[in-house]
N, C-alpha and C. Protein backbone atom coordinates (compact mmCIF):
# COMPACT_ATOMS: atom_id res chain seq x y z
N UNK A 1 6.92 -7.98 5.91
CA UNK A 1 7.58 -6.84 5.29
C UNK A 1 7.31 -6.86 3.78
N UNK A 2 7.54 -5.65 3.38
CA UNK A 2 7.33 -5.67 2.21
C UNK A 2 8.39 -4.75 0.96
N UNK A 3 8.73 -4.69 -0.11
CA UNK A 3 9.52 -3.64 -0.87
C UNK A 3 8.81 -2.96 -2.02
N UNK A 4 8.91 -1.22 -1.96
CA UNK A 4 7.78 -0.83 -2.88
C UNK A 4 9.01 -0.17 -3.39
N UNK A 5 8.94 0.09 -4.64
CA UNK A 5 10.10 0.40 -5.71
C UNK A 5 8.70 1.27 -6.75
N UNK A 6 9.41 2.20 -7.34
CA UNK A 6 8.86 3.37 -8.48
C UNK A 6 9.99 3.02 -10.04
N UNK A 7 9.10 2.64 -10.87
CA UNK A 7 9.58 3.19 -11.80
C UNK A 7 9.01 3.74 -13.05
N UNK A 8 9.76 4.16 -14.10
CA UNK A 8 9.38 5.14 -15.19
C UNK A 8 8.50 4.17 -16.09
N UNK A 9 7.86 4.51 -17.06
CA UNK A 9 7.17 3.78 -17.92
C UNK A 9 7.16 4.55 -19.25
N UNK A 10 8.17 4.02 -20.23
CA UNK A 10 8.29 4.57 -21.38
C UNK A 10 7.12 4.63 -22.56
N UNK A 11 6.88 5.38 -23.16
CA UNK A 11 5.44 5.34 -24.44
C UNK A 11 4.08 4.64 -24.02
N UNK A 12 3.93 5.43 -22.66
CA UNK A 12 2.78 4.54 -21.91
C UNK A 12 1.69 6.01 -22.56
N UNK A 13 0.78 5.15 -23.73
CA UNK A 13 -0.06 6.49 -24.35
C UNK A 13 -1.73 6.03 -23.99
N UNK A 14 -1.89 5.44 -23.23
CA UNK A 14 -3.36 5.07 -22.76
C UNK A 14 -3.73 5.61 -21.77
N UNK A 15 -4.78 5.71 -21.06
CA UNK A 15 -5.28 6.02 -19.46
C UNK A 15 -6.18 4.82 -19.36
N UNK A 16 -6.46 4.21 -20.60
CA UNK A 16 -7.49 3.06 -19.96
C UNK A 16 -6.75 1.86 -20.35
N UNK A 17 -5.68 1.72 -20.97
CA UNK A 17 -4.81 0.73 -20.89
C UNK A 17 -3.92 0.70 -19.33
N UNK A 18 -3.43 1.51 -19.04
CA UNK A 18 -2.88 1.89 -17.84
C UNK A 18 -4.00 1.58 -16.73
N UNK A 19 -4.86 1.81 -16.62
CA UNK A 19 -5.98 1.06 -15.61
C UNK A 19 -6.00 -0.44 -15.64
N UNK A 20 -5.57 -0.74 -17.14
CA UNK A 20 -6.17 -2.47 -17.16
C UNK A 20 -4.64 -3.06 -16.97
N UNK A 21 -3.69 -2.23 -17.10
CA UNK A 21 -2.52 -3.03 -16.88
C UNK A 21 -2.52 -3.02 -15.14
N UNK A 22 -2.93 -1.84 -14.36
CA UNK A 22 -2.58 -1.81 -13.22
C UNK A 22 -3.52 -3.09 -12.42
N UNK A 23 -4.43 -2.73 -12.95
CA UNK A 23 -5.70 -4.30 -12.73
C UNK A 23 -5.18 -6.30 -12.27
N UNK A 24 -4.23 -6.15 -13.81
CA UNK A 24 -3.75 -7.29 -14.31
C UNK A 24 -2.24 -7.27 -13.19
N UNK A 25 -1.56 -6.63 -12.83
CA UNK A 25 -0.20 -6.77 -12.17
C UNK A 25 -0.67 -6.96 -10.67
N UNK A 26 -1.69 -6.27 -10.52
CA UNK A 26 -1.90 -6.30 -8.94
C UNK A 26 -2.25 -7.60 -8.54
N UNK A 27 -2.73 -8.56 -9.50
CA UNK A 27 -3.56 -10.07 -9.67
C UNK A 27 -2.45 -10.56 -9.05
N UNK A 28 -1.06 -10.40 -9.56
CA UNK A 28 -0.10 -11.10 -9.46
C UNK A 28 0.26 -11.54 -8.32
N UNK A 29 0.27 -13.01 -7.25
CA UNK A 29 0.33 -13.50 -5.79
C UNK A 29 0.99 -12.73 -5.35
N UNK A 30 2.49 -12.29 -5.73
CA UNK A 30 3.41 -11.55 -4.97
C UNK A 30 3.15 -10.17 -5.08
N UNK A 31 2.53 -9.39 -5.45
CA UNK A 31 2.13 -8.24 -5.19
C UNK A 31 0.91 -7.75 -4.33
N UNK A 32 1.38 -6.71 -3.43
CA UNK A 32 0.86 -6.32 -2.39
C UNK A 32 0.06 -5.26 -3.37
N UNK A 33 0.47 -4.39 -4.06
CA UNK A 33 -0.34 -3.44 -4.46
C UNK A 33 0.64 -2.53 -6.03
N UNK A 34 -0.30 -2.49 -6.86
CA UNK A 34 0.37 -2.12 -8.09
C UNK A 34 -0.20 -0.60 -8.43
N UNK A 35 0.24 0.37 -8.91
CA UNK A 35 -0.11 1.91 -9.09
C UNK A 35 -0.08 2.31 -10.15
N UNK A 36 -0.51 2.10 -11.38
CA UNK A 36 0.18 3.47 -12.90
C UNK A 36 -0.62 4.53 -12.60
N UNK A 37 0.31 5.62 -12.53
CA UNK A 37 -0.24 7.10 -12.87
C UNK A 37 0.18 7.41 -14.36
N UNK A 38 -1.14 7.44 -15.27
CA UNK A 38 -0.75 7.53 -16.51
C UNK A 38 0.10 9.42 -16.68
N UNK A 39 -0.80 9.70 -15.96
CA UNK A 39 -0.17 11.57 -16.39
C UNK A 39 1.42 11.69 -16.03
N UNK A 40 1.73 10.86 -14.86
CA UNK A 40 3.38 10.74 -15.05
C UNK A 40 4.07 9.66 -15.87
N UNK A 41 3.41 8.72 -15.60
CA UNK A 41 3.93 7.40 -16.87
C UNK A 41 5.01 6.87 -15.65
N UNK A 42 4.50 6.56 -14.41
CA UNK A 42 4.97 5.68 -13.31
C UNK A 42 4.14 4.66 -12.74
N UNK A 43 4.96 3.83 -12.30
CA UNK A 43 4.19 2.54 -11.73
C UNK A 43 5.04 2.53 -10.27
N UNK A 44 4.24 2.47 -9.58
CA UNK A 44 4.92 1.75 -8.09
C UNK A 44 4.01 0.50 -8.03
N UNK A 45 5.37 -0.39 -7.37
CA UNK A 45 4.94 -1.52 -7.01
C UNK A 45 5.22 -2.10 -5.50
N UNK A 46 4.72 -2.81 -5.04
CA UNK A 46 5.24 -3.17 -3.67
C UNK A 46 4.16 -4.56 -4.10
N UNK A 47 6.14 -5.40 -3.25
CA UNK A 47 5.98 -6.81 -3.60
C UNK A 47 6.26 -7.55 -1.76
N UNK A 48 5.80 -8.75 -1.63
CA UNK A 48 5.63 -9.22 -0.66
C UNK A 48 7.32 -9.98 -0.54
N UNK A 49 8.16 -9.58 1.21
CA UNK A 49 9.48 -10.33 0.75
C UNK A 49 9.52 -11.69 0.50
N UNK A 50 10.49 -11.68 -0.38
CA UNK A 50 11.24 -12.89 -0.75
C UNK A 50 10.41 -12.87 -2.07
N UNK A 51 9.95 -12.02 -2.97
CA UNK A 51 9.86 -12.04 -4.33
C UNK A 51 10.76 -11.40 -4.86
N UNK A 52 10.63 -12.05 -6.29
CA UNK A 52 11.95 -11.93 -7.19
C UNK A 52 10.88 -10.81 -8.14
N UNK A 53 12.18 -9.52 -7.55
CA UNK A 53 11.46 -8.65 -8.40
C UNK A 53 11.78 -8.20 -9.68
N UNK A 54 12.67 -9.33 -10.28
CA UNK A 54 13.47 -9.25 -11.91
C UNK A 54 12.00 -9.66 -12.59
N UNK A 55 11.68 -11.06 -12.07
CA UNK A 55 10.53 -12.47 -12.16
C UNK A 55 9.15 -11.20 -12.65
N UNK A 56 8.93 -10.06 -11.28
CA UNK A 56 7.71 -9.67 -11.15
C UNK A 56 7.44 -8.41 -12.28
N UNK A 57 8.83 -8.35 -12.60
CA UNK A 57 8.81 -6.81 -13.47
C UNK A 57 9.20 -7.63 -14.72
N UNK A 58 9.77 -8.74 -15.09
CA UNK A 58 9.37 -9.43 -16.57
C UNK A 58 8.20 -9.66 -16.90
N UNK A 59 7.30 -10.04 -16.31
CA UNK A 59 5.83 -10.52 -16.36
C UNK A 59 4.87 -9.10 -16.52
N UNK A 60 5.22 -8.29 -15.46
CA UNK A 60 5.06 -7.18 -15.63
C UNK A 60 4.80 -6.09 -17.04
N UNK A 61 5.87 -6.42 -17.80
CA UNK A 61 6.38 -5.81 -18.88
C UNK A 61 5.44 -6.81 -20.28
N UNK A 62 5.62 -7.76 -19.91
CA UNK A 62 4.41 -8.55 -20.92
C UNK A 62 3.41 -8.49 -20.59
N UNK A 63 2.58 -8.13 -19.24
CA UNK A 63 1.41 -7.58 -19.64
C UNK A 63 1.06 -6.44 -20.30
N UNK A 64 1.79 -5.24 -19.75
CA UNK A 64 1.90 -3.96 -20.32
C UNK A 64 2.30 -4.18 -21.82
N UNK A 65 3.36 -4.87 -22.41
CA UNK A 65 3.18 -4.96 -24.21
C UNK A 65 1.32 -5.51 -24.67
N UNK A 66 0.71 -6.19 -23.85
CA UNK A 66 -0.13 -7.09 -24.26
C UNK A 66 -1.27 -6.17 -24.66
N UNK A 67 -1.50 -4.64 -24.04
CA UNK A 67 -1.96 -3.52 -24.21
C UNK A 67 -1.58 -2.52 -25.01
N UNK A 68 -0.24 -2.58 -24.49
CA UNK A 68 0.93 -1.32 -25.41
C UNK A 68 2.02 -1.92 -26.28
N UNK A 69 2.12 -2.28 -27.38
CA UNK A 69 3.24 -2.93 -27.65
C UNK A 69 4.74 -2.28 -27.33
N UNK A 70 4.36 -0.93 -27.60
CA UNK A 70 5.68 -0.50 -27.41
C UNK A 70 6.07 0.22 -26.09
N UNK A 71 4.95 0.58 -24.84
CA UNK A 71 5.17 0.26 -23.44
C UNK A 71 6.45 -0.69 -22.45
N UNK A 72 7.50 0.51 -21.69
CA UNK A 72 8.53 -0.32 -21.43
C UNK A 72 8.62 0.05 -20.25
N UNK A 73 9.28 -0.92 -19.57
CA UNK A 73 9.50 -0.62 -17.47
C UNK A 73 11.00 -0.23 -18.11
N UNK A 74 10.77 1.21 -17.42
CA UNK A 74 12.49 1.95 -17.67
C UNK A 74 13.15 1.35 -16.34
N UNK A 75 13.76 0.51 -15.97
CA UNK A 75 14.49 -0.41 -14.73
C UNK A 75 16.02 0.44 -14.37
């Protein structure tokens, strides 16, 4: 089983940062599959159970600064 959750992505102003963040999260073991649609400024994620999806969306959020500094997971 798995849990796929949507959320907002605040001052997400790239389309090719948003490719390389979606790149870099999907790497992540516990993720099944990672999505940014820059034209909405959403990410879906779907994580494999029994991940901690506080864990996957902190890590998450420091990759996305590592591109965007000011890029935020609206939670």
């Amino acid at each position: 089983m798995t849990m796929r959750k949507t959320f907002e992505l605040e001052n997400l102003e790239c389309a090719n940062c948003a490719a390389k963040m979606e790149r870099d999260i999907s790497a992540f073991p516990e993720v099944k599959k990672c999505t940014i649609t820059f034209m909405t400024s959403r990410m879906s994620i779907t994580i494999i159970d029994g991940a901690d999806l506080d864990d996957v969306l902190d890590r998450a959020q420091k990759v996305m600064r590592s591109y965007e500094k000011d890029c935020t997971i609206v939670r």
